[in-house]
Protein backbone atom coordinates (compact mmCIF):
# COMPACT_ATOMS: atom_id res chain seq x y z
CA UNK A 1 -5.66 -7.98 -15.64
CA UNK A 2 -5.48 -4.78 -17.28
CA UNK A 3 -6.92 -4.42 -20.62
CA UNK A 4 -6.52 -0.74 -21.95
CA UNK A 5 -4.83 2.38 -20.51
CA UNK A 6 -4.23 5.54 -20.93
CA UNK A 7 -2.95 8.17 -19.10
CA UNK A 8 -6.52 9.08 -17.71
CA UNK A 9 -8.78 5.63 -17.79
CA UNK A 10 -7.58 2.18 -17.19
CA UNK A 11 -9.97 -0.95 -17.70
CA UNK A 12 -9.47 -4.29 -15.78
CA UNK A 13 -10.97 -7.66 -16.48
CA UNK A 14 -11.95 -9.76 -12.97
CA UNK A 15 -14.31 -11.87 -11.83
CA UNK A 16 -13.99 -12.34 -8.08
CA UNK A 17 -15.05 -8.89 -6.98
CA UNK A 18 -17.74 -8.42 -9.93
CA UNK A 19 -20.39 -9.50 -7.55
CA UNK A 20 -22.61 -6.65 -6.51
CA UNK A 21 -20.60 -3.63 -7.93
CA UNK A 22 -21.74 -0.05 -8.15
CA UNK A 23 -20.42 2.91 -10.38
CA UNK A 24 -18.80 4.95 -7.81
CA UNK A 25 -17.53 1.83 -5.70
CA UNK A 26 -13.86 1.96 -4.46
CA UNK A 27 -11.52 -0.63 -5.59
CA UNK A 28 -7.98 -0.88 -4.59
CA UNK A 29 -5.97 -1.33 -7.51
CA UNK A 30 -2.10 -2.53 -6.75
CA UNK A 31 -2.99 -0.95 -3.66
CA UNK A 32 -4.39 2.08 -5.10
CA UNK A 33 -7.66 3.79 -4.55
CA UNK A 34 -10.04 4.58 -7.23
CA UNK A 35 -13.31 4.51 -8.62
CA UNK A 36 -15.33 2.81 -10.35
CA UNK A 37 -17.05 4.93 -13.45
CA UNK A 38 -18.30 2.03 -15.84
CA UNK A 39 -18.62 -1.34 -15.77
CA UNK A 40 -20.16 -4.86 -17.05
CA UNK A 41 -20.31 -8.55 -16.10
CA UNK A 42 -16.19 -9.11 -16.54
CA UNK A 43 -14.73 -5.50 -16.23
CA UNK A 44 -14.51 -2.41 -15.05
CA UNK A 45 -13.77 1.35 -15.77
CA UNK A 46 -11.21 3.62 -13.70
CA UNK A 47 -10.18 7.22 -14.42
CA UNK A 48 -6.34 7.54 -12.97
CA UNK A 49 -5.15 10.75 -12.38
CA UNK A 50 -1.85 12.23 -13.52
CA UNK A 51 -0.99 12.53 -9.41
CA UNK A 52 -1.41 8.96 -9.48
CA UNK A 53 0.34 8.27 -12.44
CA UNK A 54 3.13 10.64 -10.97
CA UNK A 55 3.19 9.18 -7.73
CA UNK A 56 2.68 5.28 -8.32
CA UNK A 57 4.26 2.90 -10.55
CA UNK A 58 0.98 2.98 -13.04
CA UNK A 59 3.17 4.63 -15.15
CA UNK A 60 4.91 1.08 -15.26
CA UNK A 61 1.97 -1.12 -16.87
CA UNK A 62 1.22 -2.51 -19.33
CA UNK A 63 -1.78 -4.21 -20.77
CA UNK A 64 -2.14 -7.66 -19.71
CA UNK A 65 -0.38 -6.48 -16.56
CA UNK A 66 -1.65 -8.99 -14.10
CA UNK A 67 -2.98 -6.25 -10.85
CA UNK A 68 -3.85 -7.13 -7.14
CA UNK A 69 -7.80 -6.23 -6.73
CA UNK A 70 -9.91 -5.68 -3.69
CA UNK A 71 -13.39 -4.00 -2.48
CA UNK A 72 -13.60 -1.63 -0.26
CA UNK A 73 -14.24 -3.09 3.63
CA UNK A 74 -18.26 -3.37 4.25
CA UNK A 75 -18.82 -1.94 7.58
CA UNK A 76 -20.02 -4.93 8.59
CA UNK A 77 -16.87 -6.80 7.77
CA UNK A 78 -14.05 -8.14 9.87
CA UNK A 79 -10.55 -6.10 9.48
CA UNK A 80 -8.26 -9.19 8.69
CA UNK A 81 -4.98 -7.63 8.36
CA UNK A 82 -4.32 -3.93 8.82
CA UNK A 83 -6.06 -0.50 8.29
CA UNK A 84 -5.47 0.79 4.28
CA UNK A 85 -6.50 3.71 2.84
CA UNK A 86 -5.35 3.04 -0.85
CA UNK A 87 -3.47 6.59 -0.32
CA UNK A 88 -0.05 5.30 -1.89
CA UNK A 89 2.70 6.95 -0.09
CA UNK A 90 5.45 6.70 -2.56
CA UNK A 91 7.74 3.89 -4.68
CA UNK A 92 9.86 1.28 -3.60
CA UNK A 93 11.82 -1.19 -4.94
CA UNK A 94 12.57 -4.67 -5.19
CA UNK A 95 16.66 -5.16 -3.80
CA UNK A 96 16.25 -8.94 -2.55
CA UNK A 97 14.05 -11.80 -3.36
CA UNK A 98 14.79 -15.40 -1.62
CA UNK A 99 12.86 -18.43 -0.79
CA UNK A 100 12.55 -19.12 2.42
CA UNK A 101 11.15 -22.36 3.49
CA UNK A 102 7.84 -22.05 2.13
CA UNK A 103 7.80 -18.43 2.43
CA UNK A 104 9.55 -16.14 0.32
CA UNK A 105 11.71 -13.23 1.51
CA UNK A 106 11.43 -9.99 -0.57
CA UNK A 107 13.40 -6.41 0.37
CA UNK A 108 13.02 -2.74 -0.89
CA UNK A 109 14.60 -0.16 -1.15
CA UNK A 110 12.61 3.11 -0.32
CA UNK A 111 12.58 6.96 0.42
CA UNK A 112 13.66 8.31 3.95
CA UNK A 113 10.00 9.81 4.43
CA UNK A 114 8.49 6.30 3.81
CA UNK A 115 11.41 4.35 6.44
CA UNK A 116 10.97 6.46 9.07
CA UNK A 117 7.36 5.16 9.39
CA UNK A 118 7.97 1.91 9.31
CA UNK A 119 8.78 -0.64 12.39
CA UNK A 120 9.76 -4.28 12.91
CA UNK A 121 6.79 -6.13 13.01
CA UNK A 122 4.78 -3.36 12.15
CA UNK A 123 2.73 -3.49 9.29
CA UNK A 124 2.98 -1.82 5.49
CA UNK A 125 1.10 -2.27 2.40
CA UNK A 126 2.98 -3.46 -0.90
CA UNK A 127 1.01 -3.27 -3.87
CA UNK A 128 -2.36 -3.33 -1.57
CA UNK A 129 -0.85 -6.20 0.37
CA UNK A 130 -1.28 -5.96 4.18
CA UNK A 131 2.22 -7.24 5.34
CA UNK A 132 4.16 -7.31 8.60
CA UNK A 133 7.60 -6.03 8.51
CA UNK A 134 10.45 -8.53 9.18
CA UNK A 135 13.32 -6.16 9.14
CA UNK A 136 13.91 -2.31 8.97
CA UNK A 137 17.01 0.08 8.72
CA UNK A 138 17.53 3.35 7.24
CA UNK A 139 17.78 2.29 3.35
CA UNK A 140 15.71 -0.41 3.28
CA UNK A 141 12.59 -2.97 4.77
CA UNK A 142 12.03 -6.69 4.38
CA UNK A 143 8.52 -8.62 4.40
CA UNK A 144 8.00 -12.59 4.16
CA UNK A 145 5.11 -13.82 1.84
CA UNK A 146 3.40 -17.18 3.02
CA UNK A 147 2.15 -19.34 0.37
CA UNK A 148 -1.51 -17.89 0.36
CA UNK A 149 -0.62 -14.28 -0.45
CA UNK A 150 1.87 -15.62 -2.98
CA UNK A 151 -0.79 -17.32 -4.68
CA UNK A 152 -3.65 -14.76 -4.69
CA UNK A 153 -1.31 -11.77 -5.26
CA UNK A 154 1.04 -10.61 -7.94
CA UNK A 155 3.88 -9.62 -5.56
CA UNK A 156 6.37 -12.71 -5.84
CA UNK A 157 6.38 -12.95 -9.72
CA UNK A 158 8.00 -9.76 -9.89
CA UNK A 159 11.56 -9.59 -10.07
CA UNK A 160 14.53 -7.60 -8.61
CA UNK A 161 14.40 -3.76 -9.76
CA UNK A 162 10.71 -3.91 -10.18
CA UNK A 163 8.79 -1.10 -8.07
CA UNK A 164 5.73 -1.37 -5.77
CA UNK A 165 3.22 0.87 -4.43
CA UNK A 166 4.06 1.41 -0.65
CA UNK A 167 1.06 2.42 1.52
CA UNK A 168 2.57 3.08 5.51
CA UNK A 169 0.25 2.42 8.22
CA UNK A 170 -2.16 4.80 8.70
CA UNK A 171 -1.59 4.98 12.75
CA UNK A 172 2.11 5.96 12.21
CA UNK A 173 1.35 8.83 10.10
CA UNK A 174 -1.24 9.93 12.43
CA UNK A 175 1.54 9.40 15.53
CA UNK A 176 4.08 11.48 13.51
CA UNK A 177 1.08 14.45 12.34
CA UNK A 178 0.55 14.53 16.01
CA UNK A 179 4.40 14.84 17.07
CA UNK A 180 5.71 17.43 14.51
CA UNK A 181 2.29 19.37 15.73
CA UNK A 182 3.38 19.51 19.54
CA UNK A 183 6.54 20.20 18.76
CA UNK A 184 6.23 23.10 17.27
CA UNK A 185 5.65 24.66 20.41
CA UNK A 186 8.35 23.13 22.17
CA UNK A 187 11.79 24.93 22.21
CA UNK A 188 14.73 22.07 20.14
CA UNK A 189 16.45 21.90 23.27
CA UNK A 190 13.29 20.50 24.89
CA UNK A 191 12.48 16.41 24.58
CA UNK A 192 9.53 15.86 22.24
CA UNK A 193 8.03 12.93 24.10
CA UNK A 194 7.33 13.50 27.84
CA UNK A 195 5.06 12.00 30.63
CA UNK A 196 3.22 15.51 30.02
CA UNK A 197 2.85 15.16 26.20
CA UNK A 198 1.63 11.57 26.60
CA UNK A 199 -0.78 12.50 29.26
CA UNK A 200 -2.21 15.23 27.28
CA UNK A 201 -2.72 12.83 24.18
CA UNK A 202 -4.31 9.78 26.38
CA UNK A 203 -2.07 7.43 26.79
């Protein structure tokens, strides 16, 4: 929970991930990374950036904002859902919301550069949540929520126009780094993906 902000610190109150932290420890906050500069037994200290502030929907809360927290992955650890970064690639927002079953069914709207990296059952990060996609097209994605994210995460009490912090997987942005690299030295009348290219790049 957020308990003062300003446009360059931000201090959260938490208790789960207290245990064992260090000034200069990473901890994703609604998905984004940042670090820790102060902290006691019940809070800590972040410094957010304007960039983020720009970028994110920080610029959104408020104190006594409830915020999804987690620790950085120990090296040691097992990788339960999919590789994040806390690198927020942009904004979406909330366009649908519907229970379904015990799940609930949530859509967003988002930007052209952030669709075109996503795929059915692929996987995105919403507000630090590791999600697989359910549907995609070129306005919009859809995720379902089972009942243990919706009750350790702050996603499905928000509400229809509310934004989220959209994090694409990390291997699709590497895929499409790669891509628009080759390319460049192939003529637009040549096919960007060819047994050669794919050779080349080991696969």
């Amino acid at each position: 929970e957020v308990i003062y902000m300003t446009n360059a610190k931000m201090v959260v109150s938490a208790n789960k991930i207290m245990s064992d932290m260090h000034i200069g420890d990473s901890i994703a906050s609604n998905g984004i990374c940042l670090t820790v500069t102060t902290f006691d037994s019940n809070s800590f200290t972040v410094d957010v950036m304007p960039e983020t502030m720009m970028m994110t929907n920080f610029k959104n809360l408020k104190v006594n904002d409830a915020v999804n927290l987690e620790r950085a992955l120990a090296a040691n650890g097992r990788l339960g859902g999919h590789i994040v970064s806390g690198h927020i690639d942009g904004v979406g927002t909330i366009i649908k919301k519907y229970n379904d079953d015990k799940a609930i069914r949530m859509s967003f709207s988002a930007e052209p550069s952030i669709l075109e990296l996503i795929v059915k059952k692929g996987s995105i990060a919403i507000d630090g949540i590791s999600l697989t996609v359910t549907d995609v097209d070129s306005s919009s994605f859809s995720v379902s929520i089972i009942e243990h994210t919706q009750g350790e995460t702050t996603l499905t009490s928000k509400k229809i126009g509310d934004t989220v912090n959209l994090e694409n997987d990390v291997v699709g942005k590497y895929v499409q780094k790669m891509f628009s690299t080759k390319s460049e030295s192939v003529s637009k009348s040549e096919s960007k993906l060819n047994l050669d290219f794919l050779q080349e790049n080991g696969f």
